[in-house]
PDB file of N, CA and C in Angstrom:
ATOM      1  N   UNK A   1       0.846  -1.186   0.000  1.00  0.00           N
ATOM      2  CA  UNK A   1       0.000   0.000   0.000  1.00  0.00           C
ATOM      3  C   UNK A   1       0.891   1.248   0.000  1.00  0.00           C
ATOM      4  N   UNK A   2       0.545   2.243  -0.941  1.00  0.00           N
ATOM      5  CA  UNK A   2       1.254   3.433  -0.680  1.00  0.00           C
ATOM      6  C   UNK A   2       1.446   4.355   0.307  1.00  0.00           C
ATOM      7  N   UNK A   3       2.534   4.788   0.821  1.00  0.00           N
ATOM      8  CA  UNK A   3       2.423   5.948   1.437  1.00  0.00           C
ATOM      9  C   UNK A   3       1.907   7.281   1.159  1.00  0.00           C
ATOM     10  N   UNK A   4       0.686   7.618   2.516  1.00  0.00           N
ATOM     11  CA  UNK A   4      -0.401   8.392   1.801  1.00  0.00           C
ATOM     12  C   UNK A   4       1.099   9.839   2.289  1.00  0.00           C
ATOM     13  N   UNK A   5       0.969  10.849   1.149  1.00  0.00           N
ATOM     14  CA  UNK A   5       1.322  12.137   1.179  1.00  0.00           C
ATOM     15  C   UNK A   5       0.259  13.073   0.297  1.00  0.00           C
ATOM     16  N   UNK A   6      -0.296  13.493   1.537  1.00  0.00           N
ATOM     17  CA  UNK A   6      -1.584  14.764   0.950  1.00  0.00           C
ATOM     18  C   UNK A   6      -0.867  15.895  -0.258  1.00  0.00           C
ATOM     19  N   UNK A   7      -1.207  15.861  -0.996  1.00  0.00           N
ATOM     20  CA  UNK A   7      -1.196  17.181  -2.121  1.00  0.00           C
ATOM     21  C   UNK A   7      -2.561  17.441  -2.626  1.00  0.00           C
ATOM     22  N   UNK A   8      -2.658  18.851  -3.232  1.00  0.00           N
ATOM     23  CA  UNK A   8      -3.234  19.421  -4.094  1.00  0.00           C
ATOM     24  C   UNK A   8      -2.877  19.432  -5.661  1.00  0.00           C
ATOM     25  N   UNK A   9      -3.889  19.103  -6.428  1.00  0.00           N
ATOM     26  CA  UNK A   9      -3.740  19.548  -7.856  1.00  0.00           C
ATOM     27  C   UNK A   9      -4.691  20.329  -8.838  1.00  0.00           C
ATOM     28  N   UNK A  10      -4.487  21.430  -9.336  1.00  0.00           N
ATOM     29  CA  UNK A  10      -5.257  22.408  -9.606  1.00  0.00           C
ATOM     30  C   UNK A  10      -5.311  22.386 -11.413  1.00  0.00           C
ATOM     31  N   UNK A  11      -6.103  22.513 -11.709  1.00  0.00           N
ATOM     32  CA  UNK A  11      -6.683  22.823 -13.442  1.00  0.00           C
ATOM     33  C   UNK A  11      -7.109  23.876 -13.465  1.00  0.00           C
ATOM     34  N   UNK A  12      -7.870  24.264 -14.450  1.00  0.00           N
ATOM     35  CA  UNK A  12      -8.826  25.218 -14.843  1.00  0.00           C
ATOM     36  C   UNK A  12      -9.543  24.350 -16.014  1.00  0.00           C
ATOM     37  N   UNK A  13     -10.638  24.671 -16.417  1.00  0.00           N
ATOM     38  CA  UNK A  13     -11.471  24.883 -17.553  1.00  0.00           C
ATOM     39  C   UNK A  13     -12.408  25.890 -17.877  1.00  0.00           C
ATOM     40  N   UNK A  14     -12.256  25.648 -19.255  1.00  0.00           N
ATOM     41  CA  UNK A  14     -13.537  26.982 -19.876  1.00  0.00           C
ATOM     42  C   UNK A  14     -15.050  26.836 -19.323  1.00  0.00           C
ATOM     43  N   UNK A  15     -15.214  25.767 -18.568  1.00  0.00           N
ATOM     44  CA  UNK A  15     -16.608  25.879 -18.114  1.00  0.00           C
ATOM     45  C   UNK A  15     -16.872  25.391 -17.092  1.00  0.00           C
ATOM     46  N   UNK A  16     -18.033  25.602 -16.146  1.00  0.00           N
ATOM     47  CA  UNK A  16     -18.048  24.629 -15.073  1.00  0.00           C
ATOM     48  C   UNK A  16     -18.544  23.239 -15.336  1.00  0.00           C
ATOM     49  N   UNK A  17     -19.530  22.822 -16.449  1.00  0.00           N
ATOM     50  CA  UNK A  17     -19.818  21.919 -16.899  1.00  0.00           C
ATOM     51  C   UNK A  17     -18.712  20.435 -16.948  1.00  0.00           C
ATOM     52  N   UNK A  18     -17.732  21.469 -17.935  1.00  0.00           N
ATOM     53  CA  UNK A  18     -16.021  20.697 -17.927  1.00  0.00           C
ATOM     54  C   UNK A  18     -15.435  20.379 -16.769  1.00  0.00           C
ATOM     55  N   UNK A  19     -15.600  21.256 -15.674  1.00  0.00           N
ATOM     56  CA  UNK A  19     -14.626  21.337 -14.679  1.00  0.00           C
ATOM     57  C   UNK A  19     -15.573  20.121 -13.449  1.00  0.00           C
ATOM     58  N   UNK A  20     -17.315  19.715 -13.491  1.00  0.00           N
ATOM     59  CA  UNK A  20     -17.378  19.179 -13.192  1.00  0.00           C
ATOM     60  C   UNK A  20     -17.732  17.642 -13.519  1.00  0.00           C
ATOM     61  N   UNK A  21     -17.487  17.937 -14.526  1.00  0.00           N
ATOM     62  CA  UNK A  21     -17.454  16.264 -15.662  1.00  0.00           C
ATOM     63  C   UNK A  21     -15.968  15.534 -15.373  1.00  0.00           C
ATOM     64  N   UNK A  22     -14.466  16.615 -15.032  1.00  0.00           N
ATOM     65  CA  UNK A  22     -13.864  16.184 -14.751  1.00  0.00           C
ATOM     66  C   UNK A  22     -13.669  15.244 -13.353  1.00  0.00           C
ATOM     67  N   UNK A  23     -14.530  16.328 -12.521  1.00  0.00           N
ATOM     68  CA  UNK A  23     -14.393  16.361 -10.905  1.00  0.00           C
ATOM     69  C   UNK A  23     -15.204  14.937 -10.391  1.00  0.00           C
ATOM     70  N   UNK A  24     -16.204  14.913 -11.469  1.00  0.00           N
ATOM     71  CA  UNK A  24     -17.239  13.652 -10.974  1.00  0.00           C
ATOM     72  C   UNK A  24     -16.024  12.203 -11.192  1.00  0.00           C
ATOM     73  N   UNK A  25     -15.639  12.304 -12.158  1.00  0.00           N
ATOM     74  CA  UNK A  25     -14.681  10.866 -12.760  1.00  0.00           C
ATOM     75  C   UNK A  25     -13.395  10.847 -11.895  1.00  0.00           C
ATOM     76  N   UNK A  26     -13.007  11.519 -11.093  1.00  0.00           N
ATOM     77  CA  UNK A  26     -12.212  11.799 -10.029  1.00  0.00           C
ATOM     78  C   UNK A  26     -12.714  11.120  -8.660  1.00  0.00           C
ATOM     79  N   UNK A  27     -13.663  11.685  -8.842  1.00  0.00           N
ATOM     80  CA  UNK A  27     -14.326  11.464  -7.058  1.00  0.00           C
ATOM     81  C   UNK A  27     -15.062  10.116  -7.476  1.00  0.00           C
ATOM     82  N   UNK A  28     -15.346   9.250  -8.172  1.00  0.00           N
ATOM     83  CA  UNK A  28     -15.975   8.153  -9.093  1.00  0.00           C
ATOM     84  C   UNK A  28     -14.872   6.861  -8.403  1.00  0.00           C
ATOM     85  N   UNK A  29     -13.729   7.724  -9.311  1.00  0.00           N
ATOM     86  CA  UNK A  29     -12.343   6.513  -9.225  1.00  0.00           C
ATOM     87  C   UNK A  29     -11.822   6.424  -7.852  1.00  0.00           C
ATOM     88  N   UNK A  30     -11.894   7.574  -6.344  1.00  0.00           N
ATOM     89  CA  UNK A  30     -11.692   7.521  -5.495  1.00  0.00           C
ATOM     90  C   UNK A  30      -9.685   7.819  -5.810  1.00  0.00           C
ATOM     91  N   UNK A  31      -9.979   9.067  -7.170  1.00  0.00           N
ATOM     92  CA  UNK A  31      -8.621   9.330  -6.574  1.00  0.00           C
ATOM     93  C   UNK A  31      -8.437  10.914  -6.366  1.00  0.00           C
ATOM     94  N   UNK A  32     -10.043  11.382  -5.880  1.00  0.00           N
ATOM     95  CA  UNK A  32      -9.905  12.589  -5.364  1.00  0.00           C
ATOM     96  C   UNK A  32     -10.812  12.593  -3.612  1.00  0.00           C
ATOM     97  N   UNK A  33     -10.559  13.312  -2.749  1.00  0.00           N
ATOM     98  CA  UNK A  33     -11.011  13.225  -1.500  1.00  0.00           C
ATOM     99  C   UNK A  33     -12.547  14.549  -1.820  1.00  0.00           C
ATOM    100  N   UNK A  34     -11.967  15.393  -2.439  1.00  0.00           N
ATOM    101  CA  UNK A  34     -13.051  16.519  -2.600  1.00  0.00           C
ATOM    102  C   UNK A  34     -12.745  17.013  -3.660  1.00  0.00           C
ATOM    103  N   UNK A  35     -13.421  17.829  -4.127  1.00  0.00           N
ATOM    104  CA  UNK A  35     -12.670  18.730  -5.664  1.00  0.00           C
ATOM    105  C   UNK A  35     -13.734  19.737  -5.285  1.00  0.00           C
ATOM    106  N   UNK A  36     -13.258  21.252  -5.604  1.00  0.00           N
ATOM    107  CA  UNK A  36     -14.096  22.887  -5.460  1.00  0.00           C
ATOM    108  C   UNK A  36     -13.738  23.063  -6.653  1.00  0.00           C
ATOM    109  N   UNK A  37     -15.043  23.500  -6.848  1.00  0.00           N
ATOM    110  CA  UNK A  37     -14.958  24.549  -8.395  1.00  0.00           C
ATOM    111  C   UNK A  37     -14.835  25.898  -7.949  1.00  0.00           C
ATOM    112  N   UNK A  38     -14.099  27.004  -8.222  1.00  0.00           N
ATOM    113  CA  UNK A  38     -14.077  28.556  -8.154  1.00  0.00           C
ATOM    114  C   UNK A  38     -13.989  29.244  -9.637  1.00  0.00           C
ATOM    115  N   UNK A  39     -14.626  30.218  -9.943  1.00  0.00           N
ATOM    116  CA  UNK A  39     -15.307  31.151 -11.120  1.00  0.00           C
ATOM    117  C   UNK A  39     -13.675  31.837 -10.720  1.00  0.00           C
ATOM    118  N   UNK A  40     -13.123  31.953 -11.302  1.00  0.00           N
ATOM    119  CA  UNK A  40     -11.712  32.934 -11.468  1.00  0.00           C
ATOM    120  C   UNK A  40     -11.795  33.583 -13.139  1.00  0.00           C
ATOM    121  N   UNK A  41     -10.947  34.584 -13.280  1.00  0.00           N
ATOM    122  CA  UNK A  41     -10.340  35.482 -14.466  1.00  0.00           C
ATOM    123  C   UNK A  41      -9.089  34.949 -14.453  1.00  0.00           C
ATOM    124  N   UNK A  42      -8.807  34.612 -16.142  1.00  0.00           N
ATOM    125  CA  UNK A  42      -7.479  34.354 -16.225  1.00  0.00           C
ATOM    126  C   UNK A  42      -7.069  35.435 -17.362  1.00  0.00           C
ATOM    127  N   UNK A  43      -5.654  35.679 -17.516  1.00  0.00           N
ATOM    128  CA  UNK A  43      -5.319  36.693 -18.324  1.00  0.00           C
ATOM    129  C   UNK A  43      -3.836  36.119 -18.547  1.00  0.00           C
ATOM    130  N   UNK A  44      -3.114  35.417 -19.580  1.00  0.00           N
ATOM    131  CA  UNK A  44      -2.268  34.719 -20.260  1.00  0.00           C
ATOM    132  C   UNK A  44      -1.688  35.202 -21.505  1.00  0.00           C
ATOM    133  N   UNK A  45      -0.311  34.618 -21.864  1.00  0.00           N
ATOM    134  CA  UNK A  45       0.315  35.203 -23.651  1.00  0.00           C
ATOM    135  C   UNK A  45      -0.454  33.230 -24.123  1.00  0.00           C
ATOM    136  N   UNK A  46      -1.004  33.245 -25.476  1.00  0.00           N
ATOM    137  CA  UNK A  46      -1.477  31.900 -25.748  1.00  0.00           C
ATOM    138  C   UNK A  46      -0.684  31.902 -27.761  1.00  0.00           C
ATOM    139  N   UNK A  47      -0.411  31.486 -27.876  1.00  0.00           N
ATOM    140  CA  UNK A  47       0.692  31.783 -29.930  1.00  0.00           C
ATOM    141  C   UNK A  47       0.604  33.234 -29.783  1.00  0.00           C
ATOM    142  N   UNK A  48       0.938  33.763 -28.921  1.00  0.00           N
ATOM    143  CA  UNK A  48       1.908  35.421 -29.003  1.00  0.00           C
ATOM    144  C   UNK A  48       0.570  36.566 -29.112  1.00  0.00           C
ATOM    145  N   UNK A  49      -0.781  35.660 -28.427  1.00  0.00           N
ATOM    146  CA  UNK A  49      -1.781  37.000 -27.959  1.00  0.00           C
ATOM    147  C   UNK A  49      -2.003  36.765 -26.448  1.00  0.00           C
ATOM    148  N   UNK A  50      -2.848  38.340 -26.941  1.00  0.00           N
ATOM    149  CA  UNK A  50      -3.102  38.447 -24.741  1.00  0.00           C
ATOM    150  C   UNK A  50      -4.376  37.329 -24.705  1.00  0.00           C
ATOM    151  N   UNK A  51      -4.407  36.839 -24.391  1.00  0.00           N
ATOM    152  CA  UNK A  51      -6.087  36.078 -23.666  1.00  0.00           C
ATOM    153  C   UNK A  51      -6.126  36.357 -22.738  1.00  0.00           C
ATOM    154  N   UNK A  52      -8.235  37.169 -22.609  1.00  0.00           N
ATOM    155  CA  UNK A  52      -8.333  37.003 -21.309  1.00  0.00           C
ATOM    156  C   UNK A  52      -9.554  36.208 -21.271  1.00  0.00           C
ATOM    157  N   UNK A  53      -9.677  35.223 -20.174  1.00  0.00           N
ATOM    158  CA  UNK A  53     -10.960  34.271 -20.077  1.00  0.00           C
ATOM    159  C   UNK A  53     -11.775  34.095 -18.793  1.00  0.00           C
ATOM    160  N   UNK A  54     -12.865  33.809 -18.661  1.00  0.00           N
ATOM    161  CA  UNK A  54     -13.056  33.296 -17.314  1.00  0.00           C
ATOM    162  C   UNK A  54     -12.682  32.155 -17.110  1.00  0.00           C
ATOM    163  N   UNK A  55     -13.280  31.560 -16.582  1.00  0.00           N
ATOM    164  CA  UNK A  55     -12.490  29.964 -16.218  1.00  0.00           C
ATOM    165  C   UNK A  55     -13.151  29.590 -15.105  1.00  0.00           C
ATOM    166  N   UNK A  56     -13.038  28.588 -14.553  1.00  0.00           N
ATOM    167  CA  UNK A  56     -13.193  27.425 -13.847  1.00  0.00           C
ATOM    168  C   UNK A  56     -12.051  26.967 -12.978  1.00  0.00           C
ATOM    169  N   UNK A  57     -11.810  27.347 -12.290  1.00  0.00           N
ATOM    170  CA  UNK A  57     -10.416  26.613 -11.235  1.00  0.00           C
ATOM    171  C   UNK A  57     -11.227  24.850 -10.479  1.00  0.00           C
ATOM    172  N   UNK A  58     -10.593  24.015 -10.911  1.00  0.00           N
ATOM    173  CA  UNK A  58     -10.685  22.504 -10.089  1.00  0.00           C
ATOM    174  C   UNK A  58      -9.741  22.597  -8.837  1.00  0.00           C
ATOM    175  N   UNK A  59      -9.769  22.480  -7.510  1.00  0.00           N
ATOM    176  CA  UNK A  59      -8.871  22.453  -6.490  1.00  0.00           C
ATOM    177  C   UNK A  59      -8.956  20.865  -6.141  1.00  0.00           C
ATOM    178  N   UNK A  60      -8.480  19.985  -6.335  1.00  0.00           N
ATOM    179  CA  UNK A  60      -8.149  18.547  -6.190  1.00  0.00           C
ATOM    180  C   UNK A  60      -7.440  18.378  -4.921  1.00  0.00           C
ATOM    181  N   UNK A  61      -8.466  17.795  -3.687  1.00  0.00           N
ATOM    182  CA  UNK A  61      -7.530  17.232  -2.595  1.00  0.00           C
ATOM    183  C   UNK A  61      -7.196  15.980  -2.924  1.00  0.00           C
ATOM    184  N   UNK A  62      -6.026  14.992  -2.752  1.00  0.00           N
ATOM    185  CA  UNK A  62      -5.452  14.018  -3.147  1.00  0.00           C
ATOM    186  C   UNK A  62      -4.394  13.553  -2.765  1.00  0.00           C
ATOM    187  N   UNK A  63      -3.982  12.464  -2.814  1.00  0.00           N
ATOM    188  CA  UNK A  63      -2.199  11.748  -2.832  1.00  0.00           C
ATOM    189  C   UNK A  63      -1.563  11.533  -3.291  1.00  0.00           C
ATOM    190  N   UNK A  64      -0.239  12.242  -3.521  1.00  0.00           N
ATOM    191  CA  UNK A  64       0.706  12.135  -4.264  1.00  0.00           C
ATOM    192  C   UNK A  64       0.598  10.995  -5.653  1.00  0.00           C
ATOM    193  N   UNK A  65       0.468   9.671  -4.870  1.00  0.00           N
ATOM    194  CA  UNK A  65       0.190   8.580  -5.599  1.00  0.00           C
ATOM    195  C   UNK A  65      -0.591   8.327  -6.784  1.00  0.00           C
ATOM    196  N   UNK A  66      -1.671   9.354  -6.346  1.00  0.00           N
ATOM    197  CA  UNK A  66      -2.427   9.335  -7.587  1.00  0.00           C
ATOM    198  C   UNK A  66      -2.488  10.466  -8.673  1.00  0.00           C
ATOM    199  N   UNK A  67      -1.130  11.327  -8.603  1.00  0.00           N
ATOM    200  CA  UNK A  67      -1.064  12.559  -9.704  1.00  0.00           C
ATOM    201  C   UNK A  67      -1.379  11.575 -10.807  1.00  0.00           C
ATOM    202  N   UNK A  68      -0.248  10.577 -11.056  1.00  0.00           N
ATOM    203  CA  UNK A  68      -0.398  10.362 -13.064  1.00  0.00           C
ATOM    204  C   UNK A  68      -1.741   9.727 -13.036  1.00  0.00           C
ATOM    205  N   UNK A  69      -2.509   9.180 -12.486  1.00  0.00           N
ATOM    206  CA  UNK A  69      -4.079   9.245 -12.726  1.00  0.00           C
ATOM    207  C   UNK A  69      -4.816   9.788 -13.261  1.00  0.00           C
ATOM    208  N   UNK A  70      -4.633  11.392 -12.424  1.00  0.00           N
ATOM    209  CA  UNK A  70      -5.663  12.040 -12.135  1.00  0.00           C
ATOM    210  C   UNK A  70      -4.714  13.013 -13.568  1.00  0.00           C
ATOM    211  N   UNK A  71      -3.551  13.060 -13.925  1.00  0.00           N
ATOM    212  CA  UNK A  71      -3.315  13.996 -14.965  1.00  0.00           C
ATOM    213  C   UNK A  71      -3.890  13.267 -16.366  1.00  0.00           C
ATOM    214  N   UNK A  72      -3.731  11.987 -16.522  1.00  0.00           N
ATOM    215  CA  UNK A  72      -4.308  11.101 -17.258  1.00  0.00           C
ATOM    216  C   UNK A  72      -5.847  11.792 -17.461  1.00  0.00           C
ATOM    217  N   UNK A  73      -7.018  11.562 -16.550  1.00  0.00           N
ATOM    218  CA  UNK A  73      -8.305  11.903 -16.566  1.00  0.00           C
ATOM    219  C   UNK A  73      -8.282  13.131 -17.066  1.00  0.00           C
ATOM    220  N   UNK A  74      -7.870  13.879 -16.510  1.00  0.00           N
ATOM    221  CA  UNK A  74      -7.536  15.630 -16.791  1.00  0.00           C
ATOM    222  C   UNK A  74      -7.869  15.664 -18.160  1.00  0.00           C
ATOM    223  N   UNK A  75      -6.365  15.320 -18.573  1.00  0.00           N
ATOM    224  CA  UNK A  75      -5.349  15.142 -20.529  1.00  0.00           C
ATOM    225  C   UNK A  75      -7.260  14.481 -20.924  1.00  0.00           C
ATOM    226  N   UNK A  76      -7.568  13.553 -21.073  1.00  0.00           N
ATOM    227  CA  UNK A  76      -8.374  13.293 -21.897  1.00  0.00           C
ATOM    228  C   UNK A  76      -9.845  13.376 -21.972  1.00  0.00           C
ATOM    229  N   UNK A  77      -9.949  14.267 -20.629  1.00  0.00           N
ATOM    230  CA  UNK A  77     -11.180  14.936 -20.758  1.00  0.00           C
ATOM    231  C   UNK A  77     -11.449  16.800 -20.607  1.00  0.00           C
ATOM    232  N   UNK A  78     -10.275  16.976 -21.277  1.00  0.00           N
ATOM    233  CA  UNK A  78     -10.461  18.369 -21.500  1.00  0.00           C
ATOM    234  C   UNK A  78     -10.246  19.014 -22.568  1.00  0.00           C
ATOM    235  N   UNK A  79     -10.879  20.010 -22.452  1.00  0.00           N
ATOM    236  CA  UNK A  79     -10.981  20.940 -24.165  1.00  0.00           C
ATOM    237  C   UNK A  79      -9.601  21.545 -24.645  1.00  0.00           C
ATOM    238  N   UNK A  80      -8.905  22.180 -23.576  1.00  0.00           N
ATOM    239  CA  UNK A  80      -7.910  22.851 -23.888  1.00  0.00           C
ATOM    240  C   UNK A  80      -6.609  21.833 -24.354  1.00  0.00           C
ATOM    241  N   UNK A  81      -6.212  22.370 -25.314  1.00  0.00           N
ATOM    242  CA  UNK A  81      -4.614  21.904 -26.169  1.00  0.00           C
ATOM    243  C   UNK A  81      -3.783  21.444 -24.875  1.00  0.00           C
ATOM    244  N   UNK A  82      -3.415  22.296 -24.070  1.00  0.00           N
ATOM    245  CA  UNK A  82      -2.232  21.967 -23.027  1.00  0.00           C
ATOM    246  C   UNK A  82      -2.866  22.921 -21.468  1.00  0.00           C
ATOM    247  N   UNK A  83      -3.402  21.876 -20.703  1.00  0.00           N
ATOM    248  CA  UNK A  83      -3.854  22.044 -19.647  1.00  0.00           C
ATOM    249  C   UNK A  83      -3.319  23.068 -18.695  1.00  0.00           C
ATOM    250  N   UNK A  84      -3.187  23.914 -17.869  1.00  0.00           N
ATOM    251  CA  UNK A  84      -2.668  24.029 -16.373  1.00  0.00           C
ATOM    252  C   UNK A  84      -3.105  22.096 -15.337  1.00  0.00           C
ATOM    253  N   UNK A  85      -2.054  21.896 -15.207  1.00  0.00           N
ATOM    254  CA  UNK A  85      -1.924  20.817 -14.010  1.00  0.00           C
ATOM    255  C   UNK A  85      -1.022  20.949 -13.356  1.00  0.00           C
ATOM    256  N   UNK A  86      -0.949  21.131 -11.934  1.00  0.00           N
ATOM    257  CA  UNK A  86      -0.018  21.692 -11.141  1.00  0.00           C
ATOM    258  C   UNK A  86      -0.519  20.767  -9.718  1.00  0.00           C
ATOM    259  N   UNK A  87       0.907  19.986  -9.202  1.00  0.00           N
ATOM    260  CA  UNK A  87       0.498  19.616  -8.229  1.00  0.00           C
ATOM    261  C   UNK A  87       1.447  20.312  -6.810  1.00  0.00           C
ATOM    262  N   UNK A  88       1.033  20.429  -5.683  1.00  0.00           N
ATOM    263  CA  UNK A  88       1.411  20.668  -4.726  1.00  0.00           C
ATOM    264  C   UNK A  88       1.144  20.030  -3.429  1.00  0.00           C
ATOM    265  N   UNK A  89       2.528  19.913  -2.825  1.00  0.00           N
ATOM    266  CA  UNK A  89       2.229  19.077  -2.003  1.00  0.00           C
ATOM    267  C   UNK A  89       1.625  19.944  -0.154  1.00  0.00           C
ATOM    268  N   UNK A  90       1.104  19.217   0.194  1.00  0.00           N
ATOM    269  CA  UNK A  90       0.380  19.818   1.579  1.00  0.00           C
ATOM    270  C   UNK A  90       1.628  19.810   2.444  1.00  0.00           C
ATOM    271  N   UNK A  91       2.135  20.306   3.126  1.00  0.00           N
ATOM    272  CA  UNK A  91       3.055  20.281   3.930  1.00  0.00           C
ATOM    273  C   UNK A  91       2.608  19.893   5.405  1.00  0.00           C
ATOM    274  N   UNK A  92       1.962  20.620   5.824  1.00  0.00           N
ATOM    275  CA  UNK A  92       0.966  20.382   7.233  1.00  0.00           C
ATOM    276  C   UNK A  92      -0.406  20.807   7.113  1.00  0.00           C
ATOM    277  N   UNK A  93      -1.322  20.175   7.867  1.00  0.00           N
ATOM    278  CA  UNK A  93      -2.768  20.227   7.824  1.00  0.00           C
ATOM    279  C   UNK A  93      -3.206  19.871   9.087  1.00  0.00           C
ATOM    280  N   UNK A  94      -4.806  19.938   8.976  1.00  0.00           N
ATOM    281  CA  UNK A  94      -5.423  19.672  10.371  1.00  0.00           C
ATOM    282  C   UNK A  94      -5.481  18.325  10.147  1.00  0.00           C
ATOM    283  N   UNK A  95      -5.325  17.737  11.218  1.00  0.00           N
ATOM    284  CA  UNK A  95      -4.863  16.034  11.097  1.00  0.00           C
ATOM    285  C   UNK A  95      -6.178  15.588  11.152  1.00  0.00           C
ATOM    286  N   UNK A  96      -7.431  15.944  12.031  1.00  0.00           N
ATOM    287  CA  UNK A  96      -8.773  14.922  11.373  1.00  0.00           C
ATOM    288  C   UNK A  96      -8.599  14.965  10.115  1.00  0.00           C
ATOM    289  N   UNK A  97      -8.378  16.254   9.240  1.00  0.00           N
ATOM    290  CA  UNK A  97      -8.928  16.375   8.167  1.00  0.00           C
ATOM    291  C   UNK A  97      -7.863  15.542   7.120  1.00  0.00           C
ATOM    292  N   UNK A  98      -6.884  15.123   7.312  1.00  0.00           N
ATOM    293  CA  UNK A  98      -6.039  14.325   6.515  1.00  0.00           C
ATOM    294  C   UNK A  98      -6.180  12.940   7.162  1.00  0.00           C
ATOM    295  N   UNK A  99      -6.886  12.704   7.672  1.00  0.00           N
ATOM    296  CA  UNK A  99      -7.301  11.771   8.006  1.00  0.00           C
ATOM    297  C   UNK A  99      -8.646  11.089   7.351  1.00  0.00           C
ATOM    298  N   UNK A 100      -9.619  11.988   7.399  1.00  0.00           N
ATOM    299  CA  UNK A 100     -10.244  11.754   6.591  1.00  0.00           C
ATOM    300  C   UNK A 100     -10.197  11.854   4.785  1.00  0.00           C
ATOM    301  N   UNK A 101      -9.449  12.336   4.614  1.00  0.00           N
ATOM    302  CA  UNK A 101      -8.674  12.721   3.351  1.00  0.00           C
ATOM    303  C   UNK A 101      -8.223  10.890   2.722  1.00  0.00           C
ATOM    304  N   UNK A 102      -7.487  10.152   3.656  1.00  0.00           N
ATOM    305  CA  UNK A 102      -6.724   9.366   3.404  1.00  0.00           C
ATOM    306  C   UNK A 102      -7.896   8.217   3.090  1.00  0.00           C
ATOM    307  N   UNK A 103      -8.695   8.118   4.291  1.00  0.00           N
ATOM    308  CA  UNK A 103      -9.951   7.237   4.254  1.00  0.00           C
ATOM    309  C   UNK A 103     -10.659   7.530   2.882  1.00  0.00           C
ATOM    310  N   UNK A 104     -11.142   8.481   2.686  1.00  0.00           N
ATOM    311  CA  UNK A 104     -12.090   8.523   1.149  1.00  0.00           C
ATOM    312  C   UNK A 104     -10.930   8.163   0.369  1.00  0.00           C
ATOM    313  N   UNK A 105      -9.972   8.293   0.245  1.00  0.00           N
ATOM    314  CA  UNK A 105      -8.957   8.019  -0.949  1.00  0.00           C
ATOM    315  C   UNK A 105      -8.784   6.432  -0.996  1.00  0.00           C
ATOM    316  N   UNK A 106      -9.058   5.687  -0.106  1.00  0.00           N
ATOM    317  CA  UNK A 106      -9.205   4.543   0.363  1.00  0.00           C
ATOM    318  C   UNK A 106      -8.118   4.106   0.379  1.00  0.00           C
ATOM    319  N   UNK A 107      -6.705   4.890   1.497  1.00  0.00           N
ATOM    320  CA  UNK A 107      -5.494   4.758   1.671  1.00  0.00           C
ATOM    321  C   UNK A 107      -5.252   3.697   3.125  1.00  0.00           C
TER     322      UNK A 107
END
């Protein structure tokens, strides 16, 4: 069994629709503990213009273990050419709550 190490991994998409079609097949496979959608502005250079978009931020609680999974699901269920996927790891937390974190992940 793996050693559970809590991280975060964050996306965006152009819609919330996207962002929760992703989030459901995540929390489905049990290799997300929770996922938040947040309405953010993004403003980027994309082939040498300004874009600005709204977006969809995914906040992915999770374990290390399961990044190439969950970048896998990401990659082939999203619209955009080349994603934001960014993982980070939790350093310290409230320990029920990584506790329960570990349990839904079924660690």
């Amino acid at each position: 069994m793996p050693q559970f190490k809590p991280v975060i991994v964050t996306t965006t998409t152009p819609t919330r629709e996207e962002a929760e079609r992703i989030g459901g097949l995540l929390l489905a496979q049990q290799l997300a503990a929770c996922v938040q959608y947040e309405s953010i502005f993004s403003q980027y250079i994309w082939e040498g213009s300004l874009c600005r978009d709204e977006e969809i931020r995914i906040v992915i609680k999770t374990a290390r273990c399961h990044y190439k999974a969950i970048e896998k699901i990401i990659v082939q269920n999203h619209s955009y050419d080349c994603p934001q996927i960014i993982m980070q790891p939790i350093s310290r937390g409230f320990i029920p709550y990584l506790r329960w974190m570990k349990t839904q992940l079924g660690l």
